[in-house]
PDB file of N, CA and C in Angstrom:
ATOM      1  N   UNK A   1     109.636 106.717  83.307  1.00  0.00           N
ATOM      2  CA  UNK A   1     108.511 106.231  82.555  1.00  0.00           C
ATOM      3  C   UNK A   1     107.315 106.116  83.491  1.00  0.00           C
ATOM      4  N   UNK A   2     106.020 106.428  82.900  1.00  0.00           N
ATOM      5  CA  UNK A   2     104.515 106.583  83.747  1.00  0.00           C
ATOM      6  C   UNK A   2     104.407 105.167  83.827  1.00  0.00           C
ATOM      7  N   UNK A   3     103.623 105.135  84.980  1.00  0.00           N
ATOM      8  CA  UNK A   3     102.749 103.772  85.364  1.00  0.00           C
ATOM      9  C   UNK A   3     102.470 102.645  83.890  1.00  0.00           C
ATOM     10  N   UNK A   4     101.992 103.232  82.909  1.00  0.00           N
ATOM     11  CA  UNK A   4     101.570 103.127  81.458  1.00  0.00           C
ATOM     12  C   UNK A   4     102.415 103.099  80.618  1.00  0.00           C
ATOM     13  N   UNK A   5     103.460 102.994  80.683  1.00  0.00           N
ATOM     14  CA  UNK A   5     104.809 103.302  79.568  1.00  0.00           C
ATOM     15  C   UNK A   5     105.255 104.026  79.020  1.00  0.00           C
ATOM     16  N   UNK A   6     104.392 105.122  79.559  1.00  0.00           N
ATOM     17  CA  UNK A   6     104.369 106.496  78.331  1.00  0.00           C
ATOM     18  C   UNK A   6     105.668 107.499  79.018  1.00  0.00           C
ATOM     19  N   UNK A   7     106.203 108.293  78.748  1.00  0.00           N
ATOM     20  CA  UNK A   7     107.156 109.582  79.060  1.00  0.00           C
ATOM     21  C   UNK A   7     106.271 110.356  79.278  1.00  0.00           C
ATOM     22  N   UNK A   8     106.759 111.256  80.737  1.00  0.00           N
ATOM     23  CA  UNK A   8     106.116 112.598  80.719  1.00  0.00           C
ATOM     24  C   UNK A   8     107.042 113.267  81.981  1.00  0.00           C
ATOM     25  N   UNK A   9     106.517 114.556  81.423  1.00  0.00           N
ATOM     26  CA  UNK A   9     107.575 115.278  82.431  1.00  0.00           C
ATOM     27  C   UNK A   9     106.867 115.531  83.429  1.00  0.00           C
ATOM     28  N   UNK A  10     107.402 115.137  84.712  1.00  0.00           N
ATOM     29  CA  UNK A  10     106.815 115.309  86.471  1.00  0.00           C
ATOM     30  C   UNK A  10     106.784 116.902  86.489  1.00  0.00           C
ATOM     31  N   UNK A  11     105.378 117.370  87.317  1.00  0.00           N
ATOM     32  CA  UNK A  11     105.349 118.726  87.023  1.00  0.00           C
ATOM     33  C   UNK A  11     104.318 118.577  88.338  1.00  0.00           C
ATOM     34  N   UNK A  12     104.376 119.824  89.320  1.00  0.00           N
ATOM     35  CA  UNK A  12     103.659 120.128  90.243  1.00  0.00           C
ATOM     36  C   UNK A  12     102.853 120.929  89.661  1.00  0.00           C
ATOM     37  N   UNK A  13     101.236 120.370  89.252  1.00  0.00           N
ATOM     38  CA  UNK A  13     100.559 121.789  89.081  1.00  0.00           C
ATOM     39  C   UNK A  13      98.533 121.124  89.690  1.00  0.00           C
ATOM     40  N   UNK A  14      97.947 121.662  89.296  1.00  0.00           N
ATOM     41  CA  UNK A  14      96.454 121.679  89.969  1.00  0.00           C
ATOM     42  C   UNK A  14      96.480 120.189  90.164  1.00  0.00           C
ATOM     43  N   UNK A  15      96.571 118.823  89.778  1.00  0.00           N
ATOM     44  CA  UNK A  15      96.390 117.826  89.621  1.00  0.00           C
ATOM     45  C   UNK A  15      96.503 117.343  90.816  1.00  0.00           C
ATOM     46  N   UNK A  16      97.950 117.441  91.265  1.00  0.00           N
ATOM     47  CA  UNK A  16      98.230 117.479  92.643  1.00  0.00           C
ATOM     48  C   UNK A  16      97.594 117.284  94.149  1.00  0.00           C
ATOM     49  N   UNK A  17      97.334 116.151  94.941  1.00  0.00           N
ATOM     50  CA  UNK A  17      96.612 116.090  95.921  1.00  0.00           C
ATOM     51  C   UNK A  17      97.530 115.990  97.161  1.00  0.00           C
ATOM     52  N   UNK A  18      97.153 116.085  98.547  1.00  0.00           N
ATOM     53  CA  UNK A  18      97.671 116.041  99.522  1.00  0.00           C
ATOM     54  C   UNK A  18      97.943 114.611  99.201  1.00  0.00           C
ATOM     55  N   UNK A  19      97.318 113.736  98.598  1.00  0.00           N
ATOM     56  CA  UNK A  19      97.753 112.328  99.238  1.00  0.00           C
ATOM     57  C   UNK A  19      98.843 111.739  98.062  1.00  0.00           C
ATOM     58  N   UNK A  20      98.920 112.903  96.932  1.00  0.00           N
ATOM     59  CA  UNK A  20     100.021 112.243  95.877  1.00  0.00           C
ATOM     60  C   UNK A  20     101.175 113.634  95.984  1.00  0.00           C
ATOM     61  N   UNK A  21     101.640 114.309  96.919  1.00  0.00           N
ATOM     62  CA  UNK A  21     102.328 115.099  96.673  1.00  0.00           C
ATOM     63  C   UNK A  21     103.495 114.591  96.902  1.00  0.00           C
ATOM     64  N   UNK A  22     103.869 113.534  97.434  1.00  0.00           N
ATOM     65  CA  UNK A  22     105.401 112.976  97.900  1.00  0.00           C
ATOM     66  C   UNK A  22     105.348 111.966  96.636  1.00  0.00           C
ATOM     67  N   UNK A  23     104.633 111.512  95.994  1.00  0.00           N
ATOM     68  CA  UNK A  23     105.212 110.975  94.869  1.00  0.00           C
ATOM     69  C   UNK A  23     105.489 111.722  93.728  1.00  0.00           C
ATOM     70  N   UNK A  24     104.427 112.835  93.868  1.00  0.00           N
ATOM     71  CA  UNK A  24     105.311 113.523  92.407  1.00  0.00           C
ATOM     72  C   UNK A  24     106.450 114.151  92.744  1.00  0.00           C
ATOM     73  N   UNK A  25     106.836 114.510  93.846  1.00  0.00           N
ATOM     74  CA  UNK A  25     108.144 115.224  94.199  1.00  0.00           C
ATOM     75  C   UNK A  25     108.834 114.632  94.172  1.00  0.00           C
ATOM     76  N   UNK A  26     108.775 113.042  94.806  1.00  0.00           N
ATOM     77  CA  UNK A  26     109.901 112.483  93.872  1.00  0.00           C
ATOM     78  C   UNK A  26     110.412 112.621  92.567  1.00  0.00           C
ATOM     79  N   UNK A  27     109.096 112.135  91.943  1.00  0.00           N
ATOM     80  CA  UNK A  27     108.749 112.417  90.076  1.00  0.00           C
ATOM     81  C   UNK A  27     109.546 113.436  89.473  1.00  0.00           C
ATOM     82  N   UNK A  28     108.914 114.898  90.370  1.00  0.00           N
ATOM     83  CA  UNK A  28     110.000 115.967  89.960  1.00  0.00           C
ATOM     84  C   UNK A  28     111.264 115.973  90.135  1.00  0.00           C
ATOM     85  N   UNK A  29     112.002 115.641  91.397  1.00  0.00           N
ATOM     86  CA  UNK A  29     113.349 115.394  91.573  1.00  0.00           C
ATOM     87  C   UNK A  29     114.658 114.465  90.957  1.00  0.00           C
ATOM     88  N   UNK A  30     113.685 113.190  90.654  1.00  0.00           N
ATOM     89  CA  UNK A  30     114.998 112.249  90.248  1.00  0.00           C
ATOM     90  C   UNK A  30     113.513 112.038  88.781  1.00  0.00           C
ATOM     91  N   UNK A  31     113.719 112.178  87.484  1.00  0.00           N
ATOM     92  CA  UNK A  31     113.139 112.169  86.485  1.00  0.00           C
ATOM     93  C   UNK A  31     114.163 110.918  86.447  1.00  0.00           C
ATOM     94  N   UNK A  32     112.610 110.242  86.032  1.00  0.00           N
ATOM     95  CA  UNK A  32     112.825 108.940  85.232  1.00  0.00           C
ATOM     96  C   UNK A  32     113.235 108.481  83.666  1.00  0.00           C
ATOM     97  N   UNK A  33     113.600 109.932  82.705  1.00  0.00           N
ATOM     98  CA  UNK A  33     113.871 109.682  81.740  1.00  0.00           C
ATOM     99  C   UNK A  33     115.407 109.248  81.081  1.00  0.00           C
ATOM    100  N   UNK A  34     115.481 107.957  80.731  1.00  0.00           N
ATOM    101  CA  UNK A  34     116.381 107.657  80.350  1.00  0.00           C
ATOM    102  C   UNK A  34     117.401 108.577  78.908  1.00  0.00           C
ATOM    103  N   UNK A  35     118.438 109.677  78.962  1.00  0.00           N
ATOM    104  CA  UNK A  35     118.298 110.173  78.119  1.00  0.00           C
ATOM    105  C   UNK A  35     119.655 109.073  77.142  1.00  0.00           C
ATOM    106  N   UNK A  36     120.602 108.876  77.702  1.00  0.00           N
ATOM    107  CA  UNK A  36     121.267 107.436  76.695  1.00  0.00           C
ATOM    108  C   UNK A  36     120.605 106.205  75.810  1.00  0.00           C
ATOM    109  N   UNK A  37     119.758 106.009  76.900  1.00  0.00           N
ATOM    110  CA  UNK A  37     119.198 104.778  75.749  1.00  0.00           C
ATOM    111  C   UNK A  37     118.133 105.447  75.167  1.00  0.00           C
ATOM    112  N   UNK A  38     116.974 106.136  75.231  1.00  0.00           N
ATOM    113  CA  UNK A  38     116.376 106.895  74.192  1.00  0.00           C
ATOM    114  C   UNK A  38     117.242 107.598  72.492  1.00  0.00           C
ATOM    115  N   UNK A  39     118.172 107.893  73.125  1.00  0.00           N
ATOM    116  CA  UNK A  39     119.446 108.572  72.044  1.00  0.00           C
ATOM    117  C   UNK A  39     119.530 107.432  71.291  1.00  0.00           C
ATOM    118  N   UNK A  40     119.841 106.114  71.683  1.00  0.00           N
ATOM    119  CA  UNK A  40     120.692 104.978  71.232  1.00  0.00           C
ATOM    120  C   UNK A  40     119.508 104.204  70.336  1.00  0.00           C
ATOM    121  N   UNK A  41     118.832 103.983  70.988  1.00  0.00           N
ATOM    122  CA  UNK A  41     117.288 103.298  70.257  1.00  0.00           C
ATOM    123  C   UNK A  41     116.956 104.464  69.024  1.00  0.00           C
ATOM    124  N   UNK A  42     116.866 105.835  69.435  1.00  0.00           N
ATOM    125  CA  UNK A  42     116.531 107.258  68.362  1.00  0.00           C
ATOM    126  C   UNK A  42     117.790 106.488  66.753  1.00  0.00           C
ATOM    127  N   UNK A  43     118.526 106.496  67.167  1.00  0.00           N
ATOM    128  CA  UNK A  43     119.996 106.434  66.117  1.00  0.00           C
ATOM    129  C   UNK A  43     119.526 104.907  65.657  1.00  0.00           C
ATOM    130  N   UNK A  44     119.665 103.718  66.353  1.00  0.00           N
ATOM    131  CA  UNK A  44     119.478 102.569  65.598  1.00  0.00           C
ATOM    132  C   UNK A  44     118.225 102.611  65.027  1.00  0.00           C
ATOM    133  N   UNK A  45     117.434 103.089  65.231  1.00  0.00           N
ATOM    134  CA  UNK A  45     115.965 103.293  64.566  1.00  0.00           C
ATOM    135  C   UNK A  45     115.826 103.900  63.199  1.00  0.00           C
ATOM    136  N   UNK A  46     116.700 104.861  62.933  1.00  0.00           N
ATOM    137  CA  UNK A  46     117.563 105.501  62.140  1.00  0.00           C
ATOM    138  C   UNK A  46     117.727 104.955  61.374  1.00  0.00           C
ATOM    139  N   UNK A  47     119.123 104.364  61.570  1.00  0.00           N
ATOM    140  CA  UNK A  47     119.688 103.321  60.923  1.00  0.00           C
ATOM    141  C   UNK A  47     119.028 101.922  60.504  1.00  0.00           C
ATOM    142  N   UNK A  48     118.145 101.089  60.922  1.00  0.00           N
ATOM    143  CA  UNK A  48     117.459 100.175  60.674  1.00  0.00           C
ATOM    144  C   UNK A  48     116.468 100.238  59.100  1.00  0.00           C
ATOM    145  N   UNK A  49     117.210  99.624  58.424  1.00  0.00           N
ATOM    146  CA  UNK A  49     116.222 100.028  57.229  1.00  0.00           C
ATOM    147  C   UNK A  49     114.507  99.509  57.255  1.00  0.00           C
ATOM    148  N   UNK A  50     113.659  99.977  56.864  1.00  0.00           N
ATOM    149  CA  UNK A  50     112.153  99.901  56.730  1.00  0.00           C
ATOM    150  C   UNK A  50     112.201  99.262  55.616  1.00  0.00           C
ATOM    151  N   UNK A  51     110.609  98.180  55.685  1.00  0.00           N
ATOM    152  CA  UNK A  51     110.279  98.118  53.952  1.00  0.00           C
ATOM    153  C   UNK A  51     109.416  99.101  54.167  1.00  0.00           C
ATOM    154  N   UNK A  52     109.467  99.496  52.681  1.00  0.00           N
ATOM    155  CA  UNK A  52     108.388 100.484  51.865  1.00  0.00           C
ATOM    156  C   UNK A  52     109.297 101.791  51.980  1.00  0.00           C
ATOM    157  N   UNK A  53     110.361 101.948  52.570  1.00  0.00           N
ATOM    158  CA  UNK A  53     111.043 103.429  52.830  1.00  0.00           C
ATOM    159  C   UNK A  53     111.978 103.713  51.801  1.00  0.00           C
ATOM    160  N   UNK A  54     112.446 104.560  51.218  1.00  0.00           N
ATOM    161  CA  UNK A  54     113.689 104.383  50.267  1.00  0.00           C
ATOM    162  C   UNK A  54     114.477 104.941  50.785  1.00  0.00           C
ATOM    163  N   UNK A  55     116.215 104.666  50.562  1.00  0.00           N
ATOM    164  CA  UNK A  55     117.246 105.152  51.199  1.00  0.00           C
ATOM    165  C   UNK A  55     117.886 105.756  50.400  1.00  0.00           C
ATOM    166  N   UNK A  56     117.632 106.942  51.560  1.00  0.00           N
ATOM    167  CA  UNK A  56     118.051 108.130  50.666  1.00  0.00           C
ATOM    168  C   UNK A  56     120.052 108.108  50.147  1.00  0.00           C
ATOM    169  N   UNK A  57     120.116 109.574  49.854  1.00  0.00           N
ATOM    170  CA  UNK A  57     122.120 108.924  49.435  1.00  0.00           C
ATOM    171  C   UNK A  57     122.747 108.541  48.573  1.00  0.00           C
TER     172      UNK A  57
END
């Protein structure tokens, strides 16, 4: 997850400065995206009924 909360995929491209290149290579190497609990939150989210939504079935 970014500084900001947001997801994004670590990517070496023009942005890139001598003085941030060892952090995005980290960035690129060990990705911070959780893919279990994204899945798990995706499915109970799912499952969680809404008002105003109708269930389908």
């Amino acid at each position: 997850m970014d500084r900001d909360g947001h997801h994004e995929v670590a990517r070496i491209d023009d942005t890139v400065t001598p003085d941030t290149l060892h952090e995005r290579a980290e960035r690129v190497a060990v990705p911070d995206f959780d893919y279990l609990t994204q899945t798990i939150e995706a499915v109970a989210e799912g499952l969680t009924p809404h008002p105003g939504r109708a269930r389908r079935g």
